[in-house]
Protein backbone atom coordinates (compact mmCIF):
# COMPACT_ATOMS: atom_id res chain seq x y z
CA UNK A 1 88.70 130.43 73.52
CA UNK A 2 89.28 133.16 75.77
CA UNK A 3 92.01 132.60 78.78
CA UNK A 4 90.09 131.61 81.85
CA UNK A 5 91.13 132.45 85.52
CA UNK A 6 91.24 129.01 87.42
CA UNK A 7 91.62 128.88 90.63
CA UNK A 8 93.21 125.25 91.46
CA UNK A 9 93.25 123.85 95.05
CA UNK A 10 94.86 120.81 96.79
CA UNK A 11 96.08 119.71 100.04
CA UNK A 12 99.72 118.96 99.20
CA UNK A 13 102.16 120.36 96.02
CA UNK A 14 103.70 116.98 95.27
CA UNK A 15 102.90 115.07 97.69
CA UNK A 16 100.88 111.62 97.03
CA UNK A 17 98.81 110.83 93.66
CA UNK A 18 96.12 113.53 94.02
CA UNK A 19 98.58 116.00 94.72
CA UNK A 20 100.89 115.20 91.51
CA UNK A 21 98.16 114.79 89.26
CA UNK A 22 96.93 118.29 90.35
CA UNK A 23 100.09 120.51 89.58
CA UNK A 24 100.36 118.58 86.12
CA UNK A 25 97.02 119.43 85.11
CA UNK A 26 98.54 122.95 86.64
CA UNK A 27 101.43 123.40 85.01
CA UNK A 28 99.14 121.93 81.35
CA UNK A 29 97.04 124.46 81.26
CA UNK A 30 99.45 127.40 82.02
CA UNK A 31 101.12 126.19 79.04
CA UNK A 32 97.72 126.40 77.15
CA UNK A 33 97.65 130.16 78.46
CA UNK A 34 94.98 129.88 81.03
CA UNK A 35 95.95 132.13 84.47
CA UNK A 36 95.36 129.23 87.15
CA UNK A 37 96.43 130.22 90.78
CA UNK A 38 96.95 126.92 92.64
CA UNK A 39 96.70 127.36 96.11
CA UNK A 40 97.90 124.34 99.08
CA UNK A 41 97.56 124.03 102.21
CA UNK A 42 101.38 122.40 102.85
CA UNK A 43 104.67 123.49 100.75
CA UNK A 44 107.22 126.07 101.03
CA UNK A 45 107.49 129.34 99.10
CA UNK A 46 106.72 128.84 95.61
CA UNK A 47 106.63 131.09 92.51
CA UNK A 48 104.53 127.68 91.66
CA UNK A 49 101.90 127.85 93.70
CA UNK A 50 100.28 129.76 97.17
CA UNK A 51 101.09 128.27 100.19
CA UNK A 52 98.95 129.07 102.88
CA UNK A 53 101.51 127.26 105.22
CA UNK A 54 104.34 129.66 105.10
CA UNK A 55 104.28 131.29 107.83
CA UNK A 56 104.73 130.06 111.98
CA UNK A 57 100.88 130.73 112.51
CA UNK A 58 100.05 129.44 109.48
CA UNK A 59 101.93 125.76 110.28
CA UNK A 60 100.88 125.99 113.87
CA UNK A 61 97.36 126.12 112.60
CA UNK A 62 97.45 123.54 109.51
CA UNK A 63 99.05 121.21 112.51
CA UNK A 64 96.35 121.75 114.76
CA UNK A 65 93.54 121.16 112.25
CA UNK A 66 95.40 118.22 111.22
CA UNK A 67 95.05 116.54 114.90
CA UNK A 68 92.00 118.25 115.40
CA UNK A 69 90.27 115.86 112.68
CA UNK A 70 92.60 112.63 113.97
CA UNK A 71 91.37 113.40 117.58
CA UNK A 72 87.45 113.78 116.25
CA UNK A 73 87.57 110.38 114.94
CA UNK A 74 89.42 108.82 117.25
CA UNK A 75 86.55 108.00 119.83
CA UNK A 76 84.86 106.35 116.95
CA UNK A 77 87.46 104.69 114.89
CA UNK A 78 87.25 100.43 114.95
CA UNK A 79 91.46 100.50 115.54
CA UNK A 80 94.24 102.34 114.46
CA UNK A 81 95.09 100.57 111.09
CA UNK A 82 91.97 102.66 109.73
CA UNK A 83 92.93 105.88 111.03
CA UNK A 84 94.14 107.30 107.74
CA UNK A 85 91.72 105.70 105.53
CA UNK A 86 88.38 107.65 107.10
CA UNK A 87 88.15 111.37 107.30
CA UNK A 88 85.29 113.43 109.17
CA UNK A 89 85.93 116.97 107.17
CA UNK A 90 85.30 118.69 110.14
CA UNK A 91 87.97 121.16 110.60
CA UNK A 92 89.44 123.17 108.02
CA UNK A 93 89.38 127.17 106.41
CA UNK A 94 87.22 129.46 104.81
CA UNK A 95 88.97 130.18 101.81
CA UNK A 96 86.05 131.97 100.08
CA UNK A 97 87.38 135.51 100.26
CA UNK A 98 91.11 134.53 99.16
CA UNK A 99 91.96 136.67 96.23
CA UNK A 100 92.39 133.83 93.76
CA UNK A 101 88.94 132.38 94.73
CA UNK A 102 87.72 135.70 94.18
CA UNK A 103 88.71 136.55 90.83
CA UNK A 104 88.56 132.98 89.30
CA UNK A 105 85.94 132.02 86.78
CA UNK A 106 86.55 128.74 87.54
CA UNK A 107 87.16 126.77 90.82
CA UNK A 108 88.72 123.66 90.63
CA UNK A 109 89.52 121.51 94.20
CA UNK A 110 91.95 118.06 94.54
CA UNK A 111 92.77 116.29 97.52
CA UNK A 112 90.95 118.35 100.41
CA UNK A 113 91.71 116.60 103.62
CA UNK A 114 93.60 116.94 106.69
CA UNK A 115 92.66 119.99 107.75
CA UNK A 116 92.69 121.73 104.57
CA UNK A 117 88.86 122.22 103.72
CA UNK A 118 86.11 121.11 106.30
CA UNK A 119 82.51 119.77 104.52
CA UNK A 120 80.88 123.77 105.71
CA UNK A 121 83.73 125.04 103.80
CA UNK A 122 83.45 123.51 100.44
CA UNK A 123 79.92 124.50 100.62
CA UNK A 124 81.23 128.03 101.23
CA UNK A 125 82.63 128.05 98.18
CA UNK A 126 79.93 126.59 96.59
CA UNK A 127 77.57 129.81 97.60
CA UNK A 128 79.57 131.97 96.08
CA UNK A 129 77.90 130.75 92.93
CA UNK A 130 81.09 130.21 90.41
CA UNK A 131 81.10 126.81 88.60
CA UNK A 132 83.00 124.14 91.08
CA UNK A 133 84.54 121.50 89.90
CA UNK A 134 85.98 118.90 91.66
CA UNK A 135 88.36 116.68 90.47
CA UNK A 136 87.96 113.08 92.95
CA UNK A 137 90.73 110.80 93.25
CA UNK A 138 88.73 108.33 95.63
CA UNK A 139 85.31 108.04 97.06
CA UNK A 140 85.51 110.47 100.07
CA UNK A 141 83.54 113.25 98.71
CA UNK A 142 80.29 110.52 98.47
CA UNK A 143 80.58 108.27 101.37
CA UNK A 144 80.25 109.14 105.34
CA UNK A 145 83.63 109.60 105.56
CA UNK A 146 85.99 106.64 104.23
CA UNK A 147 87.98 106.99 101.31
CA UNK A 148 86.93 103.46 99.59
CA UNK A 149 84.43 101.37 100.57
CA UNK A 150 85.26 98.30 100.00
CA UNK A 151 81.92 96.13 99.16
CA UNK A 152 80.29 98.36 101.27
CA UNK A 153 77.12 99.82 98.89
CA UNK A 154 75.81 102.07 101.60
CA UNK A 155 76.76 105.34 100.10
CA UNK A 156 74.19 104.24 97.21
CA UNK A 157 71.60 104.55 99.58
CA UNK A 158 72.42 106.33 102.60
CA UNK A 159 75.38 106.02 105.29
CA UNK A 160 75.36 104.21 108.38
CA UNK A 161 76.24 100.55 110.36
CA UNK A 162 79.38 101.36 109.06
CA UNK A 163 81.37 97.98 109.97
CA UNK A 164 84.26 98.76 108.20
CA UNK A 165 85.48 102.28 110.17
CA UNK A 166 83.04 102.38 113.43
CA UNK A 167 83.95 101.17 116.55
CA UNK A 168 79.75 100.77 117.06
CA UNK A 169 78.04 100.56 114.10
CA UNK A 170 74.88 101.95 114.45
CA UNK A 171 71.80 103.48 112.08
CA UNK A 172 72.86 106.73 113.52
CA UNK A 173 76.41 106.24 113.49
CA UNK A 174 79.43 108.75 112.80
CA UNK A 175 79.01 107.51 108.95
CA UNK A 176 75.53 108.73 108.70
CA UNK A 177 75.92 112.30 110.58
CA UNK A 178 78.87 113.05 107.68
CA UNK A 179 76.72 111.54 105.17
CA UNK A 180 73.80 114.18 106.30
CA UNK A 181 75.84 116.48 106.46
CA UNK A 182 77.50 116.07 103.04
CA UNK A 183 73.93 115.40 101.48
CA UNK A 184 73.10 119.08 102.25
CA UNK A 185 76.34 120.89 101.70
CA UNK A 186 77.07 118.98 98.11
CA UNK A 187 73.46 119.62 96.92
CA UNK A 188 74.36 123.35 94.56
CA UNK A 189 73.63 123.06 91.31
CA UNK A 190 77.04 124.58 90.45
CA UNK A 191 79.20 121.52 92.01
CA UNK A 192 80.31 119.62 88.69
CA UNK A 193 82.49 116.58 89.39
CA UNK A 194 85.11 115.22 87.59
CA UNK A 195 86.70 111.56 87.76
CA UNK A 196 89.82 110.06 86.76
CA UNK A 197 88.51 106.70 85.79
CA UNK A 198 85.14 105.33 84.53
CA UNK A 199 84.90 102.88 87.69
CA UNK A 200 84.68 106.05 90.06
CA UNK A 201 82.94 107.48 87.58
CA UNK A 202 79.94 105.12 87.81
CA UNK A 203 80.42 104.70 91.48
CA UNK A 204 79.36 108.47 91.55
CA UNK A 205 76.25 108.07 89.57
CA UNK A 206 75.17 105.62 91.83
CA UNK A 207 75.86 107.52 95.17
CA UNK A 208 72.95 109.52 96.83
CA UNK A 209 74.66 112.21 97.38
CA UNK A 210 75.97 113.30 93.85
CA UNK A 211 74.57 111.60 91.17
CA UNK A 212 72.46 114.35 89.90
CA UNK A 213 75.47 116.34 89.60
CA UNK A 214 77.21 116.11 85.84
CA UNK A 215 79.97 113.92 86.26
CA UNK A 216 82.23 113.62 83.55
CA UNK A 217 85.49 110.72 83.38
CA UNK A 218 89.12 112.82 82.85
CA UNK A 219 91.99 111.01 83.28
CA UNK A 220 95.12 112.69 84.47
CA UNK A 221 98.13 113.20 82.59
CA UNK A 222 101.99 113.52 82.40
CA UNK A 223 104.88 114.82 80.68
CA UNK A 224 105.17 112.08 77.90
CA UNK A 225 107.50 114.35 75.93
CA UNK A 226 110.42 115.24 78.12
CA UNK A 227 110.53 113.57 81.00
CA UNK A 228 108.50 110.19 80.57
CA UNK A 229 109.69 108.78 77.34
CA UNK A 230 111.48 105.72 76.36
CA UNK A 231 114.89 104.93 76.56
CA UNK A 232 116.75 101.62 75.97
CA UNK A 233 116.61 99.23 79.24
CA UNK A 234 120.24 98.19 79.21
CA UNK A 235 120.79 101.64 78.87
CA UNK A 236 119.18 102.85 81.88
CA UNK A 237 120.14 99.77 83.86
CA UNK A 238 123.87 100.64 83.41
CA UNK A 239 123.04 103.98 84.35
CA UNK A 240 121.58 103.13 87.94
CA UNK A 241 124.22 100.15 88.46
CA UNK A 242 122.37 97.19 88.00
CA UNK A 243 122.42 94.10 86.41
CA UNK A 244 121.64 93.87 83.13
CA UNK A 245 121.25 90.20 82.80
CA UNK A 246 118.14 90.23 85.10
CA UNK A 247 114.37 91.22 84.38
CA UNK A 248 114.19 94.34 86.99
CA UNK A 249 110.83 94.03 88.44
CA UNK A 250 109.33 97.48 89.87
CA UNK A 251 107.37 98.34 92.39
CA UNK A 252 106.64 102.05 93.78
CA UNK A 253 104.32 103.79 96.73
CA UNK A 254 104.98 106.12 98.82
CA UNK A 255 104.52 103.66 101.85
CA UNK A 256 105.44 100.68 100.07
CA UNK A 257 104.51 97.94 102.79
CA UNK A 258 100.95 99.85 103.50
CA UNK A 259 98.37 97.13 104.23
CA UNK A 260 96.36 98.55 100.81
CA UNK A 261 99.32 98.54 98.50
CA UNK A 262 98.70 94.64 98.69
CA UNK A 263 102.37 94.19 100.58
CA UNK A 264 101.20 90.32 101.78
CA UNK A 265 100.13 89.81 98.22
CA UNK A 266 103.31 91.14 96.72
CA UNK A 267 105.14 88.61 99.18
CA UNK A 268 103.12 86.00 98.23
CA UNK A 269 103.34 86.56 94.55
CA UNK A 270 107.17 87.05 94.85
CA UNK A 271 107.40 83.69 96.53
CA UNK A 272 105.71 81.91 93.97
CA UNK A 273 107.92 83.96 91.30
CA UNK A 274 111.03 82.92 92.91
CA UNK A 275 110.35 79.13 92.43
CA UNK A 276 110.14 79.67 88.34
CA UNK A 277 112.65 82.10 87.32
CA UNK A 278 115.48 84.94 88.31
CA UNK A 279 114.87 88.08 88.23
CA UNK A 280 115.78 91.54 90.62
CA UNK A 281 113.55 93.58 92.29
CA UNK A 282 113.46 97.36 92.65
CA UNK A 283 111.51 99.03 94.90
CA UNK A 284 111.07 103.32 95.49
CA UNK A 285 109.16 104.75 98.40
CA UNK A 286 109.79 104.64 101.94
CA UNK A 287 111.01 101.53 103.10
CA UNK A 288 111.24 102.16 107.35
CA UNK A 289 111.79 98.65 108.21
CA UNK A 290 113.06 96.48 105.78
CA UNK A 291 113.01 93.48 107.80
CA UNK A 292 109.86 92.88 106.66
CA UNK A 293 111.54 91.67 103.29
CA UNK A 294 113.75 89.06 104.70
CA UNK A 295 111.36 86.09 103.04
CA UNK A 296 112.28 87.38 100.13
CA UNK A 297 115.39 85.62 98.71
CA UNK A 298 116.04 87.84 95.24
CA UNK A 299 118.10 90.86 95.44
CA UNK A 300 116.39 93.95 96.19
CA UNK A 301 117.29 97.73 95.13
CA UNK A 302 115.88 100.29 97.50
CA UNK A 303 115.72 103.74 95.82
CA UNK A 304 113.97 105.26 98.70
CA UNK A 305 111.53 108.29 97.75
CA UNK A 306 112.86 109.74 94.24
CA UNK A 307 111.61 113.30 94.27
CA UNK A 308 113.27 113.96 90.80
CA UNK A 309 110.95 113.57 87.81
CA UNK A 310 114.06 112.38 85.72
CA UNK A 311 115.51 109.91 87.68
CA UNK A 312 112.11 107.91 88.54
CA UNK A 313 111.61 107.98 84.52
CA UNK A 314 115.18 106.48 84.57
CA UNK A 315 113.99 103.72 86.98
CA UNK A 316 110.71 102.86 84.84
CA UNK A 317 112.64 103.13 81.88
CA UNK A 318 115.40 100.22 83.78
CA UNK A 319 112.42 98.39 84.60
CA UNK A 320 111.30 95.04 82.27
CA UNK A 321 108.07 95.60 84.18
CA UNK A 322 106.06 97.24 86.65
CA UNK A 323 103.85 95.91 89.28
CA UNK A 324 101.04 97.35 91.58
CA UNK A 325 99.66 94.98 94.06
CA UNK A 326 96.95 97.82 95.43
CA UNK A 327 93.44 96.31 96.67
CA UNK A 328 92.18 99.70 96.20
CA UNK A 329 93.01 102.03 93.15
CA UNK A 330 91.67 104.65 91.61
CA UNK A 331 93.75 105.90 88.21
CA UNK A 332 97.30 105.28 89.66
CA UNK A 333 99.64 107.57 88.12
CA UNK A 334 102.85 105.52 88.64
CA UNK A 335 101.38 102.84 86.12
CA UNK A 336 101.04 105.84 83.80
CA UNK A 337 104.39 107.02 84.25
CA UNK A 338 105.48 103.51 83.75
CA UNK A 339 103.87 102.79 80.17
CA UNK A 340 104.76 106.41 79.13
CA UNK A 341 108.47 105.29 79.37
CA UNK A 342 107.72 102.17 77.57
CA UNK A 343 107.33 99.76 80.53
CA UNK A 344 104.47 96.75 80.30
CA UNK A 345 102.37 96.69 83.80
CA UNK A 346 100.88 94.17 86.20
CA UNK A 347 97.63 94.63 88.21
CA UNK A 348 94.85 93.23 89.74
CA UNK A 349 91.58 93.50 88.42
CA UNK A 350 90.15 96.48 90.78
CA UNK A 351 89.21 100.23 90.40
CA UNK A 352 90.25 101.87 87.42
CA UNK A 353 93.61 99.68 86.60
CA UNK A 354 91.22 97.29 83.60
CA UNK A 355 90.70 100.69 82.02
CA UNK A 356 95.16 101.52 81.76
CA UNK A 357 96.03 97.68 81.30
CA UNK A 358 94.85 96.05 78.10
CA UNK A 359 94.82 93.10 78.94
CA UNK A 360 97.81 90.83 77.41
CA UNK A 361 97.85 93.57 74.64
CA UNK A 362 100.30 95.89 76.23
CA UNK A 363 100.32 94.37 80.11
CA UNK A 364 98.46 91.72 82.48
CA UNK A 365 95.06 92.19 84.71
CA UNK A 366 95.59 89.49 87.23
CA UNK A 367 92.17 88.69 88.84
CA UNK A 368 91.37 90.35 91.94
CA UNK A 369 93.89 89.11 94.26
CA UNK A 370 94.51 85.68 92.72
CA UNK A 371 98.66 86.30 93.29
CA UNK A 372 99.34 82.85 91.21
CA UNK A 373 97.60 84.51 88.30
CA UNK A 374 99.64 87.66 89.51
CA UNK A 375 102.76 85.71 89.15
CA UNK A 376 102.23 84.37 86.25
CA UNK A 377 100.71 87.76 84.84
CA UNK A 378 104.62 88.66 85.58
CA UNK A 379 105.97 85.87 83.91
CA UNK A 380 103.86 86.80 81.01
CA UNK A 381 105.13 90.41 80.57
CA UNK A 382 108.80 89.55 80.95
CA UNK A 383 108.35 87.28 77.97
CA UNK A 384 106.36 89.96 75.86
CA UNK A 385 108.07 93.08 77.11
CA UNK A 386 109.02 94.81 73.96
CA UNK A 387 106.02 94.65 72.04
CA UNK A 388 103.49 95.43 75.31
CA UNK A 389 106.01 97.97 75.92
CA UNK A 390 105.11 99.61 72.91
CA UNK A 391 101.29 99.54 72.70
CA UNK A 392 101.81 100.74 76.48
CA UNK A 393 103.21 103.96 75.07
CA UNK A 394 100.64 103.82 72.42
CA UNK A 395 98.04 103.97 75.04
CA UNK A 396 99.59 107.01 76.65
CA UNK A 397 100.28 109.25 73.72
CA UNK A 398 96.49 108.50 72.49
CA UNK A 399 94.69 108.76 76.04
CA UNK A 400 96.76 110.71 78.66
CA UNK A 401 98.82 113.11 76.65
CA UNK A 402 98.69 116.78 78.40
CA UNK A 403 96.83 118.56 74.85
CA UNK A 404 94.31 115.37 75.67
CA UNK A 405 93.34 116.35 78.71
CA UNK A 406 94.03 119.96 78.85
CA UNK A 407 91.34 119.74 75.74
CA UNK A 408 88.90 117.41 77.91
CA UNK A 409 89.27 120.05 80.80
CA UNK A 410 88.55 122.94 78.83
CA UNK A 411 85.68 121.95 77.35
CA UNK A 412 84.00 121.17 80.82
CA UNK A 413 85.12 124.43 82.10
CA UNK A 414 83.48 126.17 78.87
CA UNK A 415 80.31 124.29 79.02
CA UNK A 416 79.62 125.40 83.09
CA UNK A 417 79.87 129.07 81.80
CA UNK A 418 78.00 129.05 79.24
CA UNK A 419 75.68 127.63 81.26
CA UNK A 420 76.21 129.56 84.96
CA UNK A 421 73.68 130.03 87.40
């Protein structure tokens, strides 16, 4: 196979899920020999990647299309706890005469939101006739504007009444103008779509606005050969200065007490936990107000954010388990980071966690959140921790290694030129 010239883009370099999953896949197939310019809208100067935030205009203007689409939606939005989980894609730039874009054989977009890439501007790229692929991470690229529905099944049908995210649901509603608009910018023949798990996967096929695109299921990867690998547990413990005598239970987000990372259901769970057996709690992401842990009665280890690859593979490796209490997930990466290093998981039955988590085989699928099945689901994977721990890195090596997907990639890519219109 001939190298191909990819052009990658994504909202962020490294930061959240959709951003870290992107510069892996990066960084995989540079190693495979394939030329792929990544290009993001926020990070500093980079031999990595092309900012197109580096300079004061440049910032000046990602900040004001970042309030620009806050302030659109704001007249509509049902209260501020949703503010972050609904986009419009209104604002953003044109980035179809950039260089990269221009010389790629293949573009490839993440995370586009925020300001980076409005709905006109995807389909800007789309007319310039090169095979688009776009890599989704949650639901926003087939709904009227929210990131997951919930039980909402509009988005199979068409958007609107959207009780969920608008102030005044109505037929006509913000949901259903985005939808529209989506509908007729998403409609090229040369959009292919790629998800990270089969749940979004079929959630696609289902949704009226892409499912007679191909869609194809890629999970993301890791490093599972350097950086997120074994180690012994007493080991790493001793390393990071804590006790060894107590199961270290794990739990990481970059917001850790956000309403959908489950916080009242990690409380609750906790609570019940408490009453059965000892244990210590570690917890990485930003923590602003920790009061909100004062129920808790176990010792707790704040790490903050880690940005270092090799110490959050030290803290996974510490850990005797990891737990996601998420009520909406798509492929998380921290769960495969986790089982990569040899750590057994917990999570509730949603998204795309049944497809990572074998089921008491090498971690627990609590039902959707039941947190005394949770708990015990804990209980469970303290007790079988070594051997879950390895069919966890089983899993990894045979599903998520980089050659995997790299492989899975290229073959999409190949297929769309063969086939270009």
């Amino acid at each position: 196979m001939n190298p191909m010239k990819i052009a990658m883009l994504s909202f962020h370099h490294n930061n959240g899920g959709a951003a870290i999953a992107c510069g892996r896949l990066v960084k995989a197939l540079r190693e495979n020999g394939h030329e792929v310019h990544w290009i993001v809208q926020e990070g500093g100067i980079s031999k990595e990647y092309d900012s197109l935030g580096n300079t004061f205009f440049q910032k000046i203007g990602n900040y004001i299309r970042f309030v620009a689409e806050r302030l659109y939606f704001l007249p509509f939005e049902k209260n501020k706890s949703i503010r972050f989980l609904f986009n419009p894609g209104i604002f953003g730039q044109n980035l179809s005469h950039h260089p990269s874009i221009q010389s790629a054989d293949i573009i490839h977009l993440h995370f586009t939101n925020f300001g980076f890439l409005s709905i006109q501007n995807i389909q800007q790229l789309l007319a310039l006739g090169k095979p688009v692929f776009w890599t989704l991470h949650d639901m926003w690229a087939f709904t009227g504007g929210c990131h997951h529905s919930g039980t909402c099944e509009n988005y199979q049908s068409q958007c609107g009444f959207c009780e969920e995210f608008i102030k005044k649901p109505a037929k006509n509603d913000l949901s259903n103008q985005l939808w529209q608009k989506k509908l007729k910018a998403f409609k090229a023949p040369n959009l292919q779509v790629i998800t990270c798990s089969n749940w979004l996967k079929q959630r696609a096929q289902k949704s009226s606005i892409l499912k007679n695109h191909n869609i194809s299921a890629i999970p993301n990867t890791l490093d599972s050969h350097q950086i997120f690998v074994p180690n012994p547990k007493e080991k790493a413990k001793k390393a990071l200065d804590l006790n060894t005598d107590l199961p270290l239970l794990l739990f990481v987000a970059v917001r850790p007490n956000a309403i959908k990372k489950g916080f009242k259901q990690f409380i609750e769970a906790i609570k019940i936990l408490e009453s059965q057996t000892n244990f210590q709690i570690g917890i990485v992401g930003n923590v602003i107000d920790k009061s909100v842990f004062e129920s808790i009665k176990t010792k707790i280890h704040f790490f903050g954010h880690i940005s270092e690859l090799e110490k959050m593979a030290m803290i996974y490796q510490a850990a005797d388990t990891y737990i996601t209490t998420s009520l909406e997930e798509n492929l998380p990466n921290t769960i495969m980071e986790a089982m990569a290093c040899g750590t057994p998981c917990v999570g509730f039955e949603i998204g795309g966690i049944p497809e990572m988590i074998d089921h008491q085989k090498n971690g627990y699928v609590a039902k959707a959140f039941d947190t005394a099945d949770f708990a015990h689901g804990i209980l469970e994977t303290i007790k079988n921790k070594e051997s879950w721990g390895k069919l966890a890195r089983v899993k990894v090596e045979e599903q998520y290694a980089e050659k995997i997907i790299v492989q899975k990639h290229l073959e999409v890519y190949q297929n769309a030129l063969n086939n270009e219109v």
